[in-house]
C-alpha atoms as a PDB file:
ATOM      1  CA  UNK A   1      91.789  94.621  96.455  1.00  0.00           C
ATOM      2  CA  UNK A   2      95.326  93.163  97.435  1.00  0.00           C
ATOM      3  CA  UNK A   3      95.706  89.487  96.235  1.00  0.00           C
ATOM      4  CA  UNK A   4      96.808  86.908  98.712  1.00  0.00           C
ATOM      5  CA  UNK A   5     100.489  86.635  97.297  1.00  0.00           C
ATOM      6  CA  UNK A   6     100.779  90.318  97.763  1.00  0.00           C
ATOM      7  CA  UNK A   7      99.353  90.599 101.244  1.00  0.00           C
ATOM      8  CA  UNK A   8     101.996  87.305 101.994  1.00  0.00           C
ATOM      9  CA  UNK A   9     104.510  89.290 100.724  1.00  0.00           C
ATOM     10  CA  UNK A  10     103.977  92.307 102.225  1.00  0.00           C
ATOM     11  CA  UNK A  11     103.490  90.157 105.890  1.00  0.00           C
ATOM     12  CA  UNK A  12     106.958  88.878 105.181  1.00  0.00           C
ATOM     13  CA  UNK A  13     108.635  92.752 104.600  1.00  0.00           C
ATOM     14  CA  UNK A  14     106.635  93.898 107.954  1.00  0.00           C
ATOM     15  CA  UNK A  15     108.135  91.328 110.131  1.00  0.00           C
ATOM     16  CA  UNK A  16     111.299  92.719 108.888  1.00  0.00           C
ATOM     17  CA  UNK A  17     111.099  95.817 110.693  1.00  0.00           C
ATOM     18  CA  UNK A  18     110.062  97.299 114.205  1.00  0.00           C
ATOM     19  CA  UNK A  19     106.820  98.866 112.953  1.00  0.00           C
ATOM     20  CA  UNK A  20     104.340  98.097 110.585  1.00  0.00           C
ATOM     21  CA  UNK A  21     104.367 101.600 108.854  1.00  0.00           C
ATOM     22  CA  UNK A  22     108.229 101.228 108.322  1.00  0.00           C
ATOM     23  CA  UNK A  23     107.316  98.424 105.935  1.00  0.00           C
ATOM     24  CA  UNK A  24     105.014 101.261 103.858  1.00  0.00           C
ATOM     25  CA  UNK A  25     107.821 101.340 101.068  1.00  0.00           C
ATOM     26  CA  UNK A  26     108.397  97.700 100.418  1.00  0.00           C
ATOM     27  CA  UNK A  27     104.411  97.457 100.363  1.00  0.00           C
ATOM     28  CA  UNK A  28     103.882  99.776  97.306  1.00  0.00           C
ATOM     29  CA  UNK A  29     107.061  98.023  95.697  1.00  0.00           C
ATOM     30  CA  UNK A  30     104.991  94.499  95.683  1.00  0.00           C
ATOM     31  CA  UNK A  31     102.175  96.058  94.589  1.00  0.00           C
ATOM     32  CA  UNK A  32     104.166  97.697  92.031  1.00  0.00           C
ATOM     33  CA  UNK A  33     105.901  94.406  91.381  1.00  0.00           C
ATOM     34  CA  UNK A  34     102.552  92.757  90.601  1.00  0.00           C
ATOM     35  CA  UNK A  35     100.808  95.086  88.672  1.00  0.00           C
ATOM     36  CA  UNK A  36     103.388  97.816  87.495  1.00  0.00           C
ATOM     37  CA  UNK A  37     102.159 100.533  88.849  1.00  0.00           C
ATOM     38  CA  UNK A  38     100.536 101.496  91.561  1.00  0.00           C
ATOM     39  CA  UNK A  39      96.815 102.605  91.285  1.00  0.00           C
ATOM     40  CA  UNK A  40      94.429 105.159  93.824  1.00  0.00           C
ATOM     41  CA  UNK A  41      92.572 102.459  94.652  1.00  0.00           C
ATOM     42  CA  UNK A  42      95.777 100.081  94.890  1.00  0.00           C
ATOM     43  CA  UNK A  43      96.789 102.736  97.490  1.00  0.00           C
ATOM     44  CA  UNK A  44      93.573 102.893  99.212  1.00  0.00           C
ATOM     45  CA  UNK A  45      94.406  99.234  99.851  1.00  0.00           C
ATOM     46  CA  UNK A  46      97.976  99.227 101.357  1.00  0.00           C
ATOM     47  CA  UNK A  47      97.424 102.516 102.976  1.00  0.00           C
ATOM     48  CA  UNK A  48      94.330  99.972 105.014  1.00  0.00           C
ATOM     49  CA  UNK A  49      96.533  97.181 105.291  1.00  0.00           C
ATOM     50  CA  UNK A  50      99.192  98.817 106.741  1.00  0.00           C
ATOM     51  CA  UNK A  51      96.850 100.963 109.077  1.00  0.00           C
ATOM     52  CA  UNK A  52      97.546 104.461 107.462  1.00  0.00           C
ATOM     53  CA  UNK A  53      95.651 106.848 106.005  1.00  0.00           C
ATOM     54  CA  UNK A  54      95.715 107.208 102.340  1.00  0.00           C
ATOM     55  CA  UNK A  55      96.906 110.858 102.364  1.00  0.00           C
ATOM     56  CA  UNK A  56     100.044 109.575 104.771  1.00  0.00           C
ATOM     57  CA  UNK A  57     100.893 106.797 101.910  1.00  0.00           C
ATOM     58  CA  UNK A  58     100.420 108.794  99.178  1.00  0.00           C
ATOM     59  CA  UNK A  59     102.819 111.232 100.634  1.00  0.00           C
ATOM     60  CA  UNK A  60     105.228 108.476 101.005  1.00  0.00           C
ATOM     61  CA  UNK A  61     104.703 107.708  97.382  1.00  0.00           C
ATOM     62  CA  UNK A  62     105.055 110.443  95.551  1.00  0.00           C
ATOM     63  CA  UNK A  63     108.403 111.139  97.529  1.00  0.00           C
ATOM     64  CA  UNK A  64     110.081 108.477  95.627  1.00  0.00           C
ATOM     65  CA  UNK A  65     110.658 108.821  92.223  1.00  0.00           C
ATOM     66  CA  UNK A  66     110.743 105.053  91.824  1.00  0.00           C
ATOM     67  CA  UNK A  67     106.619 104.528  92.583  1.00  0.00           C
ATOM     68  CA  UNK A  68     104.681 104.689  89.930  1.00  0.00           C
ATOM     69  CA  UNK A  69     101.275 106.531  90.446  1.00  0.00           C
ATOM     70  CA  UNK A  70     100.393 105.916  86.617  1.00  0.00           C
ATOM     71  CA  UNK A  71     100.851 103.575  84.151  1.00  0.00           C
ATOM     72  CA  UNK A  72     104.246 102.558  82.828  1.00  0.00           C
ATOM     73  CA  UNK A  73     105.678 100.288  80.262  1.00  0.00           C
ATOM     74  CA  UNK A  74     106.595  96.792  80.370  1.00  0.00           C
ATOM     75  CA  UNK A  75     109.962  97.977  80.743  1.00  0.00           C
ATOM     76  CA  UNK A  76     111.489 101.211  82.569  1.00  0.00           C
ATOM     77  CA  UNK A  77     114.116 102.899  81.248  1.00  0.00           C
ATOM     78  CA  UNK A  78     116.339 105.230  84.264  1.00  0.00           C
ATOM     79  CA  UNK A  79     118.319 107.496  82.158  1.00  0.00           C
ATOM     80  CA  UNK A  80     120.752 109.363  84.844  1.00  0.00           C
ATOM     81  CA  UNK A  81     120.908 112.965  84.316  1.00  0.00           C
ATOM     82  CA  UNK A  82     123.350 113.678  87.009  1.00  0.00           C
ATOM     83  CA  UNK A  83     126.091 115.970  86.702  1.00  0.00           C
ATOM     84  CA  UNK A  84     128.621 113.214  85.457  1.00  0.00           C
ATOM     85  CA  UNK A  85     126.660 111.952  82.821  1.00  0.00           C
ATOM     86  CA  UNK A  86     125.682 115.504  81.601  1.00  0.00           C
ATOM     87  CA  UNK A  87     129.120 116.280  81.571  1.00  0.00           C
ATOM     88  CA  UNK A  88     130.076 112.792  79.737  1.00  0.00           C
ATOM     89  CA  UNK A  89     127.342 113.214  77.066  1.00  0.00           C
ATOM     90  CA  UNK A  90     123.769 111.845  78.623  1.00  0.00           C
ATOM     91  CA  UNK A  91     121.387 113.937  76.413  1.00  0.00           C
ATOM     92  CA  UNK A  92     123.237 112.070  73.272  1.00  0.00           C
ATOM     93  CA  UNK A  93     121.716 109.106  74.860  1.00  0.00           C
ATOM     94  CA  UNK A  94     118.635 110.433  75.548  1.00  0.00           C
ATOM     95  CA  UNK A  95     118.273 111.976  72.038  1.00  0.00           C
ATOM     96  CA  UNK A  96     118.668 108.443  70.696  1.00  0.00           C
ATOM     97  CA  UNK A  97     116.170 106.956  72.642  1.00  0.00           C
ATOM     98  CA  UNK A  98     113.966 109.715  72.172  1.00  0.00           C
ATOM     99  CA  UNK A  99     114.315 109.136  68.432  1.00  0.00           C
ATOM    100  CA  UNK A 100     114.443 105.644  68.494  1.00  0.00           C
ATOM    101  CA  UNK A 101     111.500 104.858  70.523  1.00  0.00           C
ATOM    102  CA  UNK A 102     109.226 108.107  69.681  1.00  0.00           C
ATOM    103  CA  UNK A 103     108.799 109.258  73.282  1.00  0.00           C
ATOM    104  CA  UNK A 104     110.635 111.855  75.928  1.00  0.00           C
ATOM    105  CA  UNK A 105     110.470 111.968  79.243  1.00  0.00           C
ATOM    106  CA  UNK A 106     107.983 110.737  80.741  1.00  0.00           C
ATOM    107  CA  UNK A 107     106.165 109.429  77.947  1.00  0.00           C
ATOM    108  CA  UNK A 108     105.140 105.602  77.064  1.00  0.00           C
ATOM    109  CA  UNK A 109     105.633 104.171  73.775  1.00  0.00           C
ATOM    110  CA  UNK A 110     102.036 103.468  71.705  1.00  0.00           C
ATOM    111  CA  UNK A 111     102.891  99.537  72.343  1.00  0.00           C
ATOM    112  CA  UNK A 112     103.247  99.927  76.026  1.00  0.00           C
ATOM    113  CA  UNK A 113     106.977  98.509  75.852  1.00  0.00           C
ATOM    114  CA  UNK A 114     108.798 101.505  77.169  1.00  0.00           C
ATOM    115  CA  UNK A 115     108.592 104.589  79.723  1.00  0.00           C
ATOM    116  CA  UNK A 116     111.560 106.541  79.956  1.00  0.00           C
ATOM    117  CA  UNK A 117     112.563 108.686  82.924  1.00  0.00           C
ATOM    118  CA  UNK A 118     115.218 111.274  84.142  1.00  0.00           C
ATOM    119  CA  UNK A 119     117.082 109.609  87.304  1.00  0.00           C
ATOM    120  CA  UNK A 120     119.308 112.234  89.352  1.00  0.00           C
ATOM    121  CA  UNK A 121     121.862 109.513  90.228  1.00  0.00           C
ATOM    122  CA  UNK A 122     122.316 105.636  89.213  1.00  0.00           C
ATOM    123  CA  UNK A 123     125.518 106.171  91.473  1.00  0.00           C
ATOM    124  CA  UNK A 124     128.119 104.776  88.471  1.00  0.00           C
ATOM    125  CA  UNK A 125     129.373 108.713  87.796  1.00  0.00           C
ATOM    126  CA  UNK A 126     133.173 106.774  86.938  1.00  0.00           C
ATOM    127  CA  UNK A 127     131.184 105.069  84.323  1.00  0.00           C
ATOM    128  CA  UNK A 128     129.229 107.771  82.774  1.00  0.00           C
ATOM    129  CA  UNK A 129     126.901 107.895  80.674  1.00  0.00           C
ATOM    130  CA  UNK A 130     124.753 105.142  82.563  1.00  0.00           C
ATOM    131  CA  UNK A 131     121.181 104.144  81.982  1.00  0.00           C
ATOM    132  CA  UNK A 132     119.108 101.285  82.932  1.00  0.00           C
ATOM    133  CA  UNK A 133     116.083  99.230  81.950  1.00  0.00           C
ATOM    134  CA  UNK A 134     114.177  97.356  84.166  1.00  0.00           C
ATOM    135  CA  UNK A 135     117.203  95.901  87.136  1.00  0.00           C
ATOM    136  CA  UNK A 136     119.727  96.013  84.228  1.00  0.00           C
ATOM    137  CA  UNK A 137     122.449  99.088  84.459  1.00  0.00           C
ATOM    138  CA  UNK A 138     124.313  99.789  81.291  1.00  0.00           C
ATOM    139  CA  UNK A 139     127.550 101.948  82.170  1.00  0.00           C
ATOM    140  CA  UNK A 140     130.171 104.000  79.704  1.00  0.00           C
ATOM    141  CA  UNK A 141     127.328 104.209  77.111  1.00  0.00           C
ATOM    142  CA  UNK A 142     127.739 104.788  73.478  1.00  0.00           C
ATOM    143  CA  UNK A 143     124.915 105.946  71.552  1.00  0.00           C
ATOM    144  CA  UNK A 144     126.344 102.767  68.364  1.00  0.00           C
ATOM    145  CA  UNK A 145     125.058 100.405  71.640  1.00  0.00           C
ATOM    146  CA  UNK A 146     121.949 101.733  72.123  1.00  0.00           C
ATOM    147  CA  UNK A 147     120.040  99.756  69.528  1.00  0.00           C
ATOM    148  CA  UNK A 148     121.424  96.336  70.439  1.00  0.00           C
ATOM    149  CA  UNK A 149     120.715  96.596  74.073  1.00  0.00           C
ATOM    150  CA  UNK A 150     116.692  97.676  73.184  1.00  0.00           C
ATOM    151  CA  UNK A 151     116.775  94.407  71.362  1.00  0.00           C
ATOM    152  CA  UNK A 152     117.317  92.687  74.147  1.00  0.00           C
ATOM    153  CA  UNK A 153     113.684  94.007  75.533  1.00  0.00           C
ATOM    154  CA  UNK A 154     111.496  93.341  72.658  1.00  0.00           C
END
């Protein structure tokens, strides 16, 4: 069931665009917001507060790769495999934090701190390697700065 803070919240992104559905997106996102994912029966509940069927939702869902239809970690990491930051060394990064925090793609560390995900594009390819955790975006990554700047999460 929606809380009332997410149902306010989701009334304030409706009235921000011409139809109701258009608002589907920002919907999940405060759901996500508030619980960190976003559940079947968390979906059940949008898709009937925004008057669609739960198949038409879940379709908008699973189209972006930044709604999270299973649990995640406290704190997302984006690690941009695009062609720039395979060409400037990404799976160096990657390799580190696979290492470092015992997990690969799409994996959660045992303490529920971390899930780490390919991203096709953080849209930084001058300042390749990039990454991000959480809203933070870490460009012209070194793999020495890697362990300082997963201090900053624990």
């Amino acid at each position: 069931m929606l809380t009332l803070e997410e149902k306010q919240e989701i009334e304030r992104a409706i009235h921000q665009v011409p139809l109701r559905k258009a608002a589907c997106i920002e919907a999940l996102k405060v759901v996500q917001e508030h619980r960190r994912w976003v559940s079947d029966e968390s979906l059940k509940d949008v898709a009937a507060f925004m008057d669609m069927s739960p198949a038409e939702l879940d379709s908008v869902a699973t189209f972006y790769n930044l709604i999270f239809r299973r649990p995640v970690g406290r704190h997302i990491i984006l690690v941009c495999d695009s062609i720039s930051c395979w060409v400037m060394g990404y799976e160096k990064i990657q390799a580190h934090l696979s290492q470092k925090l015992n997990i690969g793609f799409g994996e959660t560390t045992l303490d529920g701190r971390y899930t780490m995900l390919p991203n096709p594009c953080l849209g930084t390819c001058d300042h390749a390697p990039a990454f991000m955790i959480d809203h933070d975006l870490y460009r012209d990554v070194t793999t020495d700065q890697l362990d300082a700047i997963l201090e900053k999460y624990t």
